[in-house]
Protein backbone atom coordinates (compact mmCIF):
# COMPACT_ATOMS: atom_id res chain seq x y z
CA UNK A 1 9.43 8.30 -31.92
CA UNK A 2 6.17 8.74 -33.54
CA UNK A 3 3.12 9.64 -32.43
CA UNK A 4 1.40 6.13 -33.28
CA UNK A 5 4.21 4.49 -31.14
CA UNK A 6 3.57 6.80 -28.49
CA UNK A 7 0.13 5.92 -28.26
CA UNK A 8 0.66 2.24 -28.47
CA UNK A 9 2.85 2.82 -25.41
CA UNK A 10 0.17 4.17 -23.26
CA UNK A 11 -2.18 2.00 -23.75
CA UNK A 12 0.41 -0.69 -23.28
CA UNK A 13 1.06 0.91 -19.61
CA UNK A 14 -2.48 1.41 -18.82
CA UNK A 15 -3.20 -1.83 -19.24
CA UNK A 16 -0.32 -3.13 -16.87
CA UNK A 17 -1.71 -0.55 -14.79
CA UNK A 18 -4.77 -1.90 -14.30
CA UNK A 19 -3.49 -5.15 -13.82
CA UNK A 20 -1.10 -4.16 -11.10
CA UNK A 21 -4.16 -2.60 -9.26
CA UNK A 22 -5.98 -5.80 -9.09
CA UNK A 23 -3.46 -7.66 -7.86
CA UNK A 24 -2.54 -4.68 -5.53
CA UNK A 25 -6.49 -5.30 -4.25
CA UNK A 26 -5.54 -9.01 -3.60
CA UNK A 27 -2.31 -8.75 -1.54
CA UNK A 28 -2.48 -8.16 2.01
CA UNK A 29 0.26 -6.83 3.71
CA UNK A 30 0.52 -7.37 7.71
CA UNK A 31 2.54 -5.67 10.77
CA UNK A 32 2.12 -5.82 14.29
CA UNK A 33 2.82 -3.87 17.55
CA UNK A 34 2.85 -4.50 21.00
CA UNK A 35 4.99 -8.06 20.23
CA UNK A 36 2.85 -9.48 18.22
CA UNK A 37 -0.90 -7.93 20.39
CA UNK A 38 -1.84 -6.25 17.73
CA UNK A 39 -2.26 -7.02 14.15
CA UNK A 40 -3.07 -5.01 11.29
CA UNK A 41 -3.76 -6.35 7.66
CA UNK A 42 -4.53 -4.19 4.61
CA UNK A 43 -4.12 -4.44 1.33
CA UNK A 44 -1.67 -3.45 -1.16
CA UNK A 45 -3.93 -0.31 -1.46
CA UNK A 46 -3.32 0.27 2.13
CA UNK A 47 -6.50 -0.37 2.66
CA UNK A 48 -7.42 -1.73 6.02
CA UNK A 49 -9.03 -5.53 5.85
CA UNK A 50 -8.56 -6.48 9.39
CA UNK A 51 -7.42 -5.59 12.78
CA UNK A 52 -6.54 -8.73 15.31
CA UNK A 53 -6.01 -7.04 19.30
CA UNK A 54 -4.81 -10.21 21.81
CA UNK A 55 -7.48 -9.72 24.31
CA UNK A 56 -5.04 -9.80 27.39
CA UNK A 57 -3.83 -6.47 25.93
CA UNK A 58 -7.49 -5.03 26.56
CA UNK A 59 -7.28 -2.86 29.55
CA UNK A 60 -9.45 -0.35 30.60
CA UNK A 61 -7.70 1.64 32.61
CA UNK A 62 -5.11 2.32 30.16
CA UNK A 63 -6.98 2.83 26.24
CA UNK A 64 -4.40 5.09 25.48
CA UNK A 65 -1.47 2.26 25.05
CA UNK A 66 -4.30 -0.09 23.17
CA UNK A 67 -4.89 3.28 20.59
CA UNK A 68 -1.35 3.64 20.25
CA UNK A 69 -0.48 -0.29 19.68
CA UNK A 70 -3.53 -0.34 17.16
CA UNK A 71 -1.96 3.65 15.12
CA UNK A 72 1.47 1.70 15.27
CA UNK A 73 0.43 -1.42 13.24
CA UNK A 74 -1.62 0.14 11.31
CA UNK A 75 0.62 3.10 10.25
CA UNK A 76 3.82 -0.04 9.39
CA UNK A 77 0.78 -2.03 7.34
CA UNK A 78 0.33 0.88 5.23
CA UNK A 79 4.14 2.05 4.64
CA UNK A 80 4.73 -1.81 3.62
CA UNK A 81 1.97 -1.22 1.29
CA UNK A 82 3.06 1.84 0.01
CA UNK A 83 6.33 0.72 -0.50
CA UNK A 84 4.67 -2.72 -2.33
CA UNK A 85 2.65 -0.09 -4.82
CA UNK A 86 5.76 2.20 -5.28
CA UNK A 87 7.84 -1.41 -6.21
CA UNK A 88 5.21 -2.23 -8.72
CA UNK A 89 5.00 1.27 -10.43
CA UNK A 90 8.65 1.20 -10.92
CA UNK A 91 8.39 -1.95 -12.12
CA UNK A 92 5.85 -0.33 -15.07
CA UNK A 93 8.05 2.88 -15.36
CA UNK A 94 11.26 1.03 -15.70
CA UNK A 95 12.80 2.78 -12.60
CA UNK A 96 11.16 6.43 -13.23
CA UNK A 97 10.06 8.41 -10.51
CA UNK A 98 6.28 7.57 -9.94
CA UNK A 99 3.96 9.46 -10.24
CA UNK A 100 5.95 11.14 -12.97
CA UNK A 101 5.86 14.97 -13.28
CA UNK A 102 5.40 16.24 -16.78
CA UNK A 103 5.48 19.45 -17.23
CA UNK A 104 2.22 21.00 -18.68
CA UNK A 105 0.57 17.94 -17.28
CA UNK A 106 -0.62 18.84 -13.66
């Protein structure tokens, strides 16, 4: 392959990669906790957009379970989204590990 190809090839993939990120900025990705009392949405970043608590969950005395129902939808949200961006890059790498690990390069 020559080096002109090569070239042509990366800015090929950096251009699906931008595109993937902007469409990874408009997905959301949800998972709850607590049966459905707790919501989390983020993107396909993993970035948090919203968090929806069912107010008979809301209990003073016990803040702890509310913190942990909140950590566990927020921690699923973010694997799904992971998983979504991992999906996509392997999509763009035609099944290579992502990031890929060249050696010299990092």
């Amino acid at each position: 392959m020559n080096m002109q190809k090569l070239l042509q090839m990366g800015q090929q993939m950096q251009s699906q990669m931008s595109e993937i990120r902007e469409n990874l900025d408009k997905q959301e990705v949800s998972a709850s906790s607590g049966g459905g009392m707790v919501e989390a949405r983020v993107n396909g970043k993993g970035e948090v957009q919203s968090i929806s608590i069912d107010p008979t969950v809301v209990d003073p005395a016990d803040v702890e379970m509310l913190e942990d129902l909140v950590l566990a939808a927020l921690s699923e949200a973010q694997t799904k989204a992971r998983k979504t961006y991992e999906g996509e890059m392997q999509k763009l790498t035609g099944g290579l590990p992502f990031p890929m690990k060249l050696p010299g390069m990092f």
